[in-house]
Protein backbone atom coordinates (compact mmCIF):
# COMPACT_ATOMS: atom_id res chain seq x y z
CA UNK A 1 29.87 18.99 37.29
CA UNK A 2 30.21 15.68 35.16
CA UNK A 3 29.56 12.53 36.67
CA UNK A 4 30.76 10.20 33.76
CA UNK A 5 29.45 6.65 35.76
CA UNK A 6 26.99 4.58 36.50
CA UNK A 7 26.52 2.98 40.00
CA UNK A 8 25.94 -0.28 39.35
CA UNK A 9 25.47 -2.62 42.18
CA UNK A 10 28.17 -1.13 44.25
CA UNK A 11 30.95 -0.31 41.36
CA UNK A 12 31.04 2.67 39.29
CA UNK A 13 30.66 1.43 35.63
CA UNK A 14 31.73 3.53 32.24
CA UNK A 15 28.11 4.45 30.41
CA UNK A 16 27.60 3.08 26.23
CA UNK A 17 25.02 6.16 25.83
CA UNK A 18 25.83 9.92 24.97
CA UNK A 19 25.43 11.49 28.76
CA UNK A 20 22.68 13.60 29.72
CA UNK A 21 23.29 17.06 29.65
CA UNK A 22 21.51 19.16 32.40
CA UNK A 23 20.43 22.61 32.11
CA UNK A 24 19.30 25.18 34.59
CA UNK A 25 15.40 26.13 34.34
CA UNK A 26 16.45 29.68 35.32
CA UNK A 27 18.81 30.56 32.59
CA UNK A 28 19.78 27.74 30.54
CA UNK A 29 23.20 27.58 31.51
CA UNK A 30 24.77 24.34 31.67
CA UNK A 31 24.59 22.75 35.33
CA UNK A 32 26.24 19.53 34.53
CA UNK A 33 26.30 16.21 32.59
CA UNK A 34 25.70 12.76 33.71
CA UNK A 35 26.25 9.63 33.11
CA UNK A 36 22.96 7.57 30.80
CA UNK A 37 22.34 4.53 31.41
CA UNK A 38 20.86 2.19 28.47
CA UNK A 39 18.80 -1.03 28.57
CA UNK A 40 22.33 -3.05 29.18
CA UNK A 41 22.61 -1.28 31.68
CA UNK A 42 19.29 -1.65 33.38
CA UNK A 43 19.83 -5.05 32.60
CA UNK A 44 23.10 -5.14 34.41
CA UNK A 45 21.61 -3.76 36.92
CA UNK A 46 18.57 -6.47 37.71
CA UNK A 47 20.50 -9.22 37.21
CA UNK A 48 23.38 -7.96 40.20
CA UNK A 49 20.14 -6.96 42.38
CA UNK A 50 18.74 -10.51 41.79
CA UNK A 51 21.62 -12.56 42.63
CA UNK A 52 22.34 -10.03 45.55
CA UNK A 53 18.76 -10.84 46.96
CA UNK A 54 19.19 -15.04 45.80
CA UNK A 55 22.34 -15.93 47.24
CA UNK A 56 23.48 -12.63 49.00
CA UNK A 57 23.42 -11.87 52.81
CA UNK A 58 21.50 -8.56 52.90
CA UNK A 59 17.93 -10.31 52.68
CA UNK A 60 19.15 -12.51 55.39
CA UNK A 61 20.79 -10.14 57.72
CA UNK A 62 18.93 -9.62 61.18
CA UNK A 63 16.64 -6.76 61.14
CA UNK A 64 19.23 -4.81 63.59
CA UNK A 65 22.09 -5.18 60.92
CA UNK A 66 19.88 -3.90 58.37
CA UNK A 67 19.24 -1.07 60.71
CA UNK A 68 22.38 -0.24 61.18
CA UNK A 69 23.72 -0.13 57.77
CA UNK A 70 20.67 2.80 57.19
CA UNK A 71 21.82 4.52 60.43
CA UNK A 72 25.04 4.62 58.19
CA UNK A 73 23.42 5.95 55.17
CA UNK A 74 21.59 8.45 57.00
CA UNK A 75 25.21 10.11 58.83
CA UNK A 76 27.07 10.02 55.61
CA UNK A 77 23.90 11.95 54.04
CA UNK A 78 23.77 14.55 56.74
CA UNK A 79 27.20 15.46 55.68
CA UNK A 80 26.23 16.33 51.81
CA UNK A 81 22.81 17.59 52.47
CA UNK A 82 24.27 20.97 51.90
CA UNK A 83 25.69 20.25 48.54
CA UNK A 84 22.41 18.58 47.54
CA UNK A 85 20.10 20.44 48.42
CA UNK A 86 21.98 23.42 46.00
CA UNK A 87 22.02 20.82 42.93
CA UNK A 88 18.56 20.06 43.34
CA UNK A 89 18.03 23.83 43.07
CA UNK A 90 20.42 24.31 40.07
CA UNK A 91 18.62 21.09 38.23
CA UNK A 92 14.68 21.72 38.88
CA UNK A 93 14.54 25.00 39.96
CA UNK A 94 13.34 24.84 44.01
CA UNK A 95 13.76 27.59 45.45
CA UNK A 96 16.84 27.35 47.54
CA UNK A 97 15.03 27.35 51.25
CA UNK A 98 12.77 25.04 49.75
CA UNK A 99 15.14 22.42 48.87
CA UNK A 100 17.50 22.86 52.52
CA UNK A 101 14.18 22.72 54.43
CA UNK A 102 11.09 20.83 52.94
CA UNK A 103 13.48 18.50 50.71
CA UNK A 104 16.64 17.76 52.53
CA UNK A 105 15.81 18.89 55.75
CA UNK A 106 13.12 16.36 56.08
CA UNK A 107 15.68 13.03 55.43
CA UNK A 108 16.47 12.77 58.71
CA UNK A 109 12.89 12.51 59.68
CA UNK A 110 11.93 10.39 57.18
CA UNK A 111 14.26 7.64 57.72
CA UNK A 112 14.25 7.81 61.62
CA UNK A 113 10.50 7.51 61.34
CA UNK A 114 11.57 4.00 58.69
CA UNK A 115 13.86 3.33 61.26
CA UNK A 116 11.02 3.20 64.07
CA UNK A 117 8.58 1.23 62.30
CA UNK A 118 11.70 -1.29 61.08
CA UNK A 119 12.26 -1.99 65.01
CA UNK A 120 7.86 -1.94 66.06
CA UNK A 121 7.72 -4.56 62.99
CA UNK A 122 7.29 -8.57 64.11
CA UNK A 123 9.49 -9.82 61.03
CA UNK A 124 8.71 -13.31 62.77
CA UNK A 125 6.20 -13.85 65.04
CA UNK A 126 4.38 -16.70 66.46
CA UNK A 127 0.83 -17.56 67.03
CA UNK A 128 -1.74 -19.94 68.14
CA UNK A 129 -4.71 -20.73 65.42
CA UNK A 130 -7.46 -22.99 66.09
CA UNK A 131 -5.48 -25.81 64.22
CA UNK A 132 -2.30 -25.41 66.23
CA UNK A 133 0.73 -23.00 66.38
CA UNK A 134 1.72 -21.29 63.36
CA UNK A 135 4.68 -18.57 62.38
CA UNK A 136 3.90 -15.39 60.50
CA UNK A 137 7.44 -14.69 58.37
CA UNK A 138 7.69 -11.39 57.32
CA UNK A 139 10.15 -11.41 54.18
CA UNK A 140 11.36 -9.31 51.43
CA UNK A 141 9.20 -8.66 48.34
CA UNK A 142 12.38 -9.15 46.02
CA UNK A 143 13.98 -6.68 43.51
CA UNK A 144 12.58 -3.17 43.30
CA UNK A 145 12.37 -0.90 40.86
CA UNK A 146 12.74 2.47 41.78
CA UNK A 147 10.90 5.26 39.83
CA UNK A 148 10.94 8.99 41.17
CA UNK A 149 9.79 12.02 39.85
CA UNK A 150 11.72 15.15 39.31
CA UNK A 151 10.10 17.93 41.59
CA UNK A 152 11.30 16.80 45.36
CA UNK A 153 14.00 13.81 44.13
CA UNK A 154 15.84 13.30 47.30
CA UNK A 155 12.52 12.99 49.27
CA UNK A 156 11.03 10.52 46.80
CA UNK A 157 14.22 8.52 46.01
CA UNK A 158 15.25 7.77 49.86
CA UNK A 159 11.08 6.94 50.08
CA UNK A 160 11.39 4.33 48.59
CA UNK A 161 15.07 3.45 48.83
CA UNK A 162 15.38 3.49 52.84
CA UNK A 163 12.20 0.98 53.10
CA UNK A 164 12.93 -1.42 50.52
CA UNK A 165 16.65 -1.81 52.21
CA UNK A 166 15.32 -2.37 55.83
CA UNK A 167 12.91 -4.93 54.46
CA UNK A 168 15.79 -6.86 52.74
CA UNK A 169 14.80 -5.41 49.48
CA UNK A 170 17.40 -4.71 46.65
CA UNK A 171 17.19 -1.93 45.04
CA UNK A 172 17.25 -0.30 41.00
CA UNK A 173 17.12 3.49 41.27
CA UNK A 174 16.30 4.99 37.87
CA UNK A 175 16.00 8.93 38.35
CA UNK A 176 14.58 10.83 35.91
CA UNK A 177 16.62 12.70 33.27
CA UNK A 178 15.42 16.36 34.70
CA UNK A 179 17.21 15.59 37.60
CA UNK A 180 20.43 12.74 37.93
CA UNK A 181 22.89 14.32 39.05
CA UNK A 182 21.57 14.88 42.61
CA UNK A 183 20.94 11.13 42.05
CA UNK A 184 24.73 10.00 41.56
CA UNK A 185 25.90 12.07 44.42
CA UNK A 186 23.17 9.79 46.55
CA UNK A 187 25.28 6.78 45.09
CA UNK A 188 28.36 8.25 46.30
CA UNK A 189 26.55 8.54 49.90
CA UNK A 190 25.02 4.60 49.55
CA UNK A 191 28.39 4.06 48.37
CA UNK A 192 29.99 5.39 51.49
CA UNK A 193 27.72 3.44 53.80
CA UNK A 194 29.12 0.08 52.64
CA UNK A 195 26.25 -1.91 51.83
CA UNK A 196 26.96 -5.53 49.81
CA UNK A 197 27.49 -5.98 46.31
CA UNK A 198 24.64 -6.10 44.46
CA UNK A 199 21.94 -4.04 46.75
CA UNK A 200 21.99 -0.51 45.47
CA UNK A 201 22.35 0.45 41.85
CA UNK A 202 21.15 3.79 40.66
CA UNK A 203 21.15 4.34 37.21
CA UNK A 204 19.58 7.50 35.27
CA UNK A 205 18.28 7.03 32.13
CA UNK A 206 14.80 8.08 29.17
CA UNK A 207 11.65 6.79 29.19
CA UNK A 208 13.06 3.93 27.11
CA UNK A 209 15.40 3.07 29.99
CA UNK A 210 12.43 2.86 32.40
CA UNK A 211 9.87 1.25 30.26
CA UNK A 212 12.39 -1.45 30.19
CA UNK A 213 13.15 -1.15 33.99
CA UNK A 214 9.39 -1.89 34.54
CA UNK A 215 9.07 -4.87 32.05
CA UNK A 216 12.15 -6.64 33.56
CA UNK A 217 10.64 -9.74 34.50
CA UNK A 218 13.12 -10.12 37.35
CA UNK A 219 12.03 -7.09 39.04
CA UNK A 220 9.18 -8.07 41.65
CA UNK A 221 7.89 -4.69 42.90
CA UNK A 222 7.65 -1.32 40.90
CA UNK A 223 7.41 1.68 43.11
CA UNK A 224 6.80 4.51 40.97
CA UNK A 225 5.97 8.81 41.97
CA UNK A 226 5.10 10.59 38.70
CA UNK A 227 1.82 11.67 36.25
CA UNK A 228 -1.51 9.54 36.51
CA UNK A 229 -1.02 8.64 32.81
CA UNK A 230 2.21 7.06 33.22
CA UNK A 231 1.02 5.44 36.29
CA UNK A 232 -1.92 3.78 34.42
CA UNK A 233 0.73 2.20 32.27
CA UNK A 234 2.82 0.62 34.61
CA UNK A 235 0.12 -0.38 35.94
CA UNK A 236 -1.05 -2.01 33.15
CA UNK A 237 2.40 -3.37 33.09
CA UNK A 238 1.83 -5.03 36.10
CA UNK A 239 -0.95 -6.44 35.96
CA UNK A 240 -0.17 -8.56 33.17
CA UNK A 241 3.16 -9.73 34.89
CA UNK A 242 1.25 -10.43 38.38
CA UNK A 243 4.00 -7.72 39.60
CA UNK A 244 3.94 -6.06 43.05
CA UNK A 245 3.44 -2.22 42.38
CA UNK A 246 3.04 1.20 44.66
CA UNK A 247 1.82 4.11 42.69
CA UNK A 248 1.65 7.95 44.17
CA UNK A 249 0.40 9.60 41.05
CA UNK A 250 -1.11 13.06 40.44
CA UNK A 251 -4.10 15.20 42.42
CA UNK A 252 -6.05 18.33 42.20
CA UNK A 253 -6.48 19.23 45.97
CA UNK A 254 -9.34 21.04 47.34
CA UNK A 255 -8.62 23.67 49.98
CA UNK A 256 -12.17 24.06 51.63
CA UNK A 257 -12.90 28.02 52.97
CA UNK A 258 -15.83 27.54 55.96
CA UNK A 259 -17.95 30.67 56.24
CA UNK A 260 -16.33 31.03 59.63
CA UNK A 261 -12.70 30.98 58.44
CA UNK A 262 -10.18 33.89 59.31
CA UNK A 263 -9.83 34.73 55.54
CA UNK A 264 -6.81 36.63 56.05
CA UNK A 265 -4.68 33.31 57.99
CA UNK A 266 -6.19 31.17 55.27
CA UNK A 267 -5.06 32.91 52.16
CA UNK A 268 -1.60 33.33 53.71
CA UNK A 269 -1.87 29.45 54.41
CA UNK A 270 -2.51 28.66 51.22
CA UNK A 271 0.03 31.10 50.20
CA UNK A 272 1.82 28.67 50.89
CA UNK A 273 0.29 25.02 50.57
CA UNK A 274 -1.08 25.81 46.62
CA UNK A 275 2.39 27.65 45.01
CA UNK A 276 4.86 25.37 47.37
CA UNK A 277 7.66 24.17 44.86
CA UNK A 278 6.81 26.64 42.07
CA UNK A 279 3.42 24.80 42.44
CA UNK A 280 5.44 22.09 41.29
CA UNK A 281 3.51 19.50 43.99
CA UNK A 282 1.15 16.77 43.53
CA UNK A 283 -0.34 17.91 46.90
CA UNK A 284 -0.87 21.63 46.26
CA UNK A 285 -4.25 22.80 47.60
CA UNK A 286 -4.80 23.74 43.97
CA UNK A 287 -8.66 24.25 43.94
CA UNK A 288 -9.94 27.04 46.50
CA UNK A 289 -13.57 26.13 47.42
CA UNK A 290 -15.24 29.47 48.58
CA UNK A 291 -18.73 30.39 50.44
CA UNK A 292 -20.32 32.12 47.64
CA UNK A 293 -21.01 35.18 50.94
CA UNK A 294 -17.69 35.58 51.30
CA UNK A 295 -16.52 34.49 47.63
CA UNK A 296 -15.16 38.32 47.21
CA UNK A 297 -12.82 38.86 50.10
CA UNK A 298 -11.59 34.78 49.36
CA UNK A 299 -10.44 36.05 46.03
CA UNK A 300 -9.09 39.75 47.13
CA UNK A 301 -7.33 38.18 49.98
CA UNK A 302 -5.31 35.98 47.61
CA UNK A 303 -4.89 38.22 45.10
CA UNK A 304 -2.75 40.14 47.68
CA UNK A 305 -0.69 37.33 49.76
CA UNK A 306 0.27 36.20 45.64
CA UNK A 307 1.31 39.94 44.96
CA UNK A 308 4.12 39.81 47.60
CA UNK A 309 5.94 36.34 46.11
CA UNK A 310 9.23 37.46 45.23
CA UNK A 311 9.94 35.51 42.41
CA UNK A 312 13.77 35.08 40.52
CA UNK A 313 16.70 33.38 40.79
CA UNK A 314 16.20 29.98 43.30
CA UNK A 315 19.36 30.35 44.45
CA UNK A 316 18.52 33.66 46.66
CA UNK A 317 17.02 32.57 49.85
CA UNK A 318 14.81 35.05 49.01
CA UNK A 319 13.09 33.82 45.89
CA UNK A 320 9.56 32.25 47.07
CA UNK A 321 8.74 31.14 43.38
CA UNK A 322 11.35 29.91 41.05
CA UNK A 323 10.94 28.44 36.89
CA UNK A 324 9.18 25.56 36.43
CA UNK A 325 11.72 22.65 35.78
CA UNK A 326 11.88 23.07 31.71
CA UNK A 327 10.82 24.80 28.35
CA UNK A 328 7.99 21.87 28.05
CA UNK A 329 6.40 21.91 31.12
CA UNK A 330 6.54 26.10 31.07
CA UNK A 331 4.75 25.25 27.74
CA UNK A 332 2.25 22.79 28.91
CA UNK A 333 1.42 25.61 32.27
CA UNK A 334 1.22 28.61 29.63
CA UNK A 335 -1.52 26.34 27.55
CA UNK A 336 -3.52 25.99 30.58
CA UNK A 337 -3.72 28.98 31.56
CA UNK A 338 -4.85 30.10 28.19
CA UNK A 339 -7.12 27.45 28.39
CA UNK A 340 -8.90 28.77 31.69
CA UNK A 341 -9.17 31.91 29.70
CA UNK A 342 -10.51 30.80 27.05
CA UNK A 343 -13.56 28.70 28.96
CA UNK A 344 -14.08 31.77 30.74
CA UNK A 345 -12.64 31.88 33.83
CA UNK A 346 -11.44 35.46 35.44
CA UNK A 347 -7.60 35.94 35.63
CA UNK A 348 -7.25 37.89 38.75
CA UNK A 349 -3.44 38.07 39.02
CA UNK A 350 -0.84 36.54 36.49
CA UNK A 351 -1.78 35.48 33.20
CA UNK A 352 0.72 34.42 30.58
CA UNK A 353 2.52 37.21 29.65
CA UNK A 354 6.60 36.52 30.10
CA UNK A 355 7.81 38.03 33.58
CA UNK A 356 9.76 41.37 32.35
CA UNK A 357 14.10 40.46 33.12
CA UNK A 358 13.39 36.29 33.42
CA UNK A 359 12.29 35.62 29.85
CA UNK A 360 15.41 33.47 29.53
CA UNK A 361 14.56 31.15 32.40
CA UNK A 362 11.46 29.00 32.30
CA UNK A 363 9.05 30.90 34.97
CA UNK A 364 5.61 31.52 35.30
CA UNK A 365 3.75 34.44 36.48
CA UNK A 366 1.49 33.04 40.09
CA UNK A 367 -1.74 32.93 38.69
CA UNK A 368 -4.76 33.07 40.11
CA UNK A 369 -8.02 32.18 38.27
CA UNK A 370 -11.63 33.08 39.92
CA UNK A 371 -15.44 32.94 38.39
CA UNK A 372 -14.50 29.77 37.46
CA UNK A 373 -16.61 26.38 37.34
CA UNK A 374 -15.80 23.26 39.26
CA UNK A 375 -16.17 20.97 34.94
CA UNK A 376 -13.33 23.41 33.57
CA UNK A 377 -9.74 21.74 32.37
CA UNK A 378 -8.18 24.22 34.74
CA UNK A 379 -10.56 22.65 37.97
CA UNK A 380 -9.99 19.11 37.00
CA UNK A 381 -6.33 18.82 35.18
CA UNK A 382 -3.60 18.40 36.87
CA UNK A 383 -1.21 21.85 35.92
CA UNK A 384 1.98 21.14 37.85
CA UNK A 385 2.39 25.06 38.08
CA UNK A 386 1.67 27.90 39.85
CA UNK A 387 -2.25 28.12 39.16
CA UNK A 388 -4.63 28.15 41.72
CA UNK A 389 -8.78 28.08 40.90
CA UNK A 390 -11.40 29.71 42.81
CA UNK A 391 -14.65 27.79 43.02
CA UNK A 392 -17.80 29.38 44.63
CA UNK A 393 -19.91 26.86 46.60
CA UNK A 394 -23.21 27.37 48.17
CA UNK A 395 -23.65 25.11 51.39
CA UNK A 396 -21.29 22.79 52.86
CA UNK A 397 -22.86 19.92 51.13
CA UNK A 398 -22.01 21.40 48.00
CA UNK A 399 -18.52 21.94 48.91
CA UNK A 400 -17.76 18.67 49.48
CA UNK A 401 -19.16 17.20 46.41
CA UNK A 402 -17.28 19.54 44.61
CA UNK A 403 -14.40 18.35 46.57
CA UNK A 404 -15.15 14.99 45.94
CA UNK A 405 -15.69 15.70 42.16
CA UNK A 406 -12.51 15.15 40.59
CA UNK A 407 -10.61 11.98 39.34
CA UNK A 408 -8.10 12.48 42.11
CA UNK A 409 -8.15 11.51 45.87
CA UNK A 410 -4.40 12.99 46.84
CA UNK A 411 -4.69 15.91 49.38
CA UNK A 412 -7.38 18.58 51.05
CA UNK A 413 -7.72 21.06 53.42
CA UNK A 414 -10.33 22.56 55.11
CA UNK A 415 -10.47 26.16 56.92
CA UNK A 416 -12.74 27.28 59.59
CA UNK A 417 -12.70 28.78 63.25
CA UNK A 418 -14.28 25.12 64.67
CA UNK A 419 -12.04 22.27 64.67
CA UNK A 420 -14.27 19.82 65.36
CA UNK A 421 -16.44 20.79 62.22
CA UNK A 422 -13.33 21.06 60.44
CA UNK A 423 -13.09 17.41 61.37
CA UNK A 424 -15.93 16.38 60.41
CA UNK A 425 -15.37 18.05 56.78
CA UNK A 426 -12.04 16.15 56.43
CA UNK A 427 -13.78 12.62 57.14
CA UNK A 428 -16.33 13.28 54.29
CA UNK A 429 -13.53 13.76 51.45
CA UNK A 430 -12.22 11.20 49.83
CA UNK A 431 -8.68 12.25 49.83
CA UNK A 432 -5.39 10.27 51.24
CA UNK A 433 -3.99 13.38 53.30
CA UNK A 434 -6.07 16.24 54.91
CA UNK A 435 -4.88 19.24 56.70
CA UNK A 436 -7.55 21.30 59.61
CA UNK A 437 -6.54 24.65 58.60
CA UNK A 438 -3.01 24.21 57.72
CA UNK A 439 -1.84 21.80 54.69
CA UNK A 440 1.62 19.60 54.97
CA UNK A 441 2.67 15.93 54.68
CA UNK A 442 4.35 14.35 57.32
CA UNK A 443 7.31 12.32 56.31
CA UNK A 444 6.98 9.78 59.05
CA UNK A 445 2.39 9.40 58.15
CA UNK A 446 0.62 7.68 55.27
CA UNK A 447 1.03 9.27 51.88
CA UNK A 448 -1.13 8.46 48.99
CA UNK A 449 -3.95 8.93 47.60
CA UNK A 450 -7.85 7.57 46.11
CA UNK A 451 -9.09 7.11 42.68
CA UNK A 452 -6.50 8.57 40.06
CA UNK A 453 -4.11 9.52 42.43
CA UNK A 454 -2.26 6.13 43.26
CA UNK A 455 -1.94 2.52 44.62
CA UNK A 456 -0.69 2.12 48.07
CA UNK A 457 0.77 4.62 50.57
CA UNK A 458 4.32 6.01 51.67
CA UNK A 459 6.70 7.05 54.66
CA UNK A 460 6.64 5.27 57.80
CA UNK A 461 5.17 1.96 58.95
CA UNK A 462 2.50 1.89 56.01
CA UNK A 463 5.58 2.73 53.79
CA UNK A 464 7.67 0.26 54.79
CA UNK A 465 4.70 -3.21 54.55
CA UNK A 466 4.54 -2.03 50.75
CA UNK A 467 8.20 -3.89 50.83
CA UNK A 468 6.92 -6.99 53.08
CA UNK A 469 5.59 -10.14 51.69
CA UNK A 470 4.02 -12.41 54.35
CA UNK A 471 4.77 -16.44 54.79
CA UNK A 472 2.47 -18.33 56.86
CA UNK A 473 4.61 -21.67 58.06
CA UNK A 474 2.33 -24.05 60.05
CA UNK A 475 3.31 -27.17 62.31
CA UNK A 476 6.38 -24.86 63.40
């Protein structure tokens, strides 16, 4: 599947690079090649998105037309979600159902929820002030640059894409190089929905391609999903520049277990919400928090709903876990698991050992660590795998300071037969998302996180100000 061009403000331009070739995590077959862009590129790029948003007509459009134009976007998606949803597969390794229902099958949603908050927004509205009338302008913040990460693409790309564009945004895309080819067929579909020259340009490309991306000092807002160090540096990036950023970064979620939780509807709950994506989530409930009474049955409980995963090829609607996306990160999961053994934590299930009939794909056996302590690398790093930690707490109190005691703020969960209380455990975490007992992000709610985890939120109405700058005019 070669796609030999870049999309480049609306034409599809000849790459100077070597393309990148893309392999699949479950075999190492070839899945396709695509084109690379370099810093000329990126360059190219900017400078079409900057004259597009100077002396174009998409910033100036009326909201409505804007609208429209997405409305556009979203029916010629609809029609490929099919087809993407099995390249996503093929490039990162999702498991098939996966990638048709949690990544594709939640577009729609997303951008009607964009769509809503587009229409609720005041883009001009005036006001009386103690001095006399004024006019609150909502505008544009300028040229974006695009940054997704590889594990859900299509839900992180149209994030940020779909808000920027009904703000009057234009827009840079760089995907990363695990996964562009799911990218250019989204520039076929923005391509399809006729937007003006200059608006859209996606262009995959290396860490040197993005670095540069980020630098550009035309580019007003960087909107970035990926790890908390590489977040730290655009950040630092920046800040130096006085540059507009939104970060969603990394997280090591606590799933809380009340003493008065059904243990047997949590673990199959978290089942879900801690190995969802090949554990390839910066939301996965990835640290269990258990009563110390009832710290056995916690850990036999998900020993068992782990034994039933039927993991292989993410192509079978079957498969529940799939590889990890490539021979690095399989690396960097294997390490920490040794790691956890090494400190002294319990493997209960799992372990490193290759899966017997997959060695030539990049998988991981579902692991499941318990006796372990809330200060060990495998309780406070971020794995991006299927590893899950059981911590034994004593009281409540102690379970949410354990909670709390991490350098991320991205996701938690809390499981008990009282609501109420289950409430009142949520409000004392200092986490961006929290699930009563059930964990999933809504693509039309704030996403986002505290502390390490990120600047800013996504998806709906709190998604879509991250792409507003505001003009007072007075005397008006």
């Amino acid at each position: 599947m070669p796609f030999d061009q870049l999309y480049l403000g609306g034409e599809w331009v000849d790459p100077t690079l070597e393309p990148i070739v893309v392999r699949s995590p479950h075999d190492g077959s070839v899945v396709g090649e695509a084109a690379n862009g370099s810093v000329g590129d990126i360059d190219r790029a900017v400078a079409l998105a900057r004259r597009s948003l100077e002396i174009g007509p998409w910033p100036r459009l009326a909201p409505e037309e804007r609208i429209a134009a997405v409305e556009r976007l979203a029916a010629a998606y609809v029609a490929r979600a099919d087809e993407l949803a099995e390249l996503i597969t093929r490039e990162n390794g999702s498991p098939l159902l996966f990638s048709r229902i949690g990544q594709v099958g939640s577009i729609a949603t997303m951008i009607e929820g964009f769509v809503a908050a587009a229409r609720a927004t005041a883009w001009h509205e005036r006001l009386e002030g103690p001095y006399g009338p004024y006019e609150v302008v909502r505008e544009p913040v300028g040229v974006v640059a695009a940054i997704p990460a590889f594990n859900v693409p299509q839900v992180i790309i149209i994030g940020k894409l779909i808000p920027a564009l009904l703000a009057g945004c234009t827009v840079v895309v760089k995907p990363s190089p695990e996964v562009p080819l799911d990218a250019l067929v989204l520039a076929e579909v923005v391509a399809a929905a006729g937007l003006h020259d200059g608006v859209v340009s996606i262009v995959p490309g290396g860490a040197g391609a993005g670095r540069h991306l980020v630098a550009h000092r035309d580019v007003d807002l960087v909107t970035f999903t990926g790890s908390t160090p590489v977040g730290r540096e655009i950040g630092r990036v920046c800040g130096e520049q006085m540059k507009r950023m939104a970060l969603e970064l990394g997280g090591k979620s606590a799933a809380i277990v009340l003493e008065d939780a059904d243990v047997g509807r949590t673990a199959e709950g978290l089942r879900f919400s801690s190995f969802i994506n090949n554990g390839q989530a910066c939301a996965a409930q990835t640290r269990v928090l258990a009563p110390r009474s009832r710290y056995g049955e916690v850990v036999d409980a998900l020993e068992d709903a782990i034994a039933r995963f039927t993991i292989g090829d993410p192509l079978d609607l079957a498969t529940e876990i799939g590889p990890v996306v490539n021979r690095r990160q399989q690396a960097k999961v294997l390490a920490s698991i040794r790691d956890g053994m090494v400190d002294g934590a319990r493997v209960v299930i799992g372990g490193p050992a290759p899966i017997d009939g997959l060695e030539a794909g990049c998988y991981v056996r579902p692991t499941l660590f318990a006796d372990a302590r809330n200060d060990m690398a495998i309780a406070r790093d971020e794995i991006f795998g299927p590893v899950l930690t059981v911590i034994p707490y004593g009281d409540e109190a102690e379970a949410v300071r354990l909670a709390n005691d991490s350098p991320y703020g991205l996701a938690g969960s809390v499981w008990t037969a009282d609501r109420d209380r289950g409430r009142e455990i949520a409000l004392q975490v200092r986490a961006g998302t929290f699930g009563v007992n059930r964990y999933g992000p809504d693509p039309t709610t704030p996403f986002g996180g505290f502390k390490a985890s990120g600047v800013g939120r996504e998806y709906g109405a709190e998604g879509l100000r991250a792409f507003v700058e505001i003009k007072a005019l007075h005397g008006v």
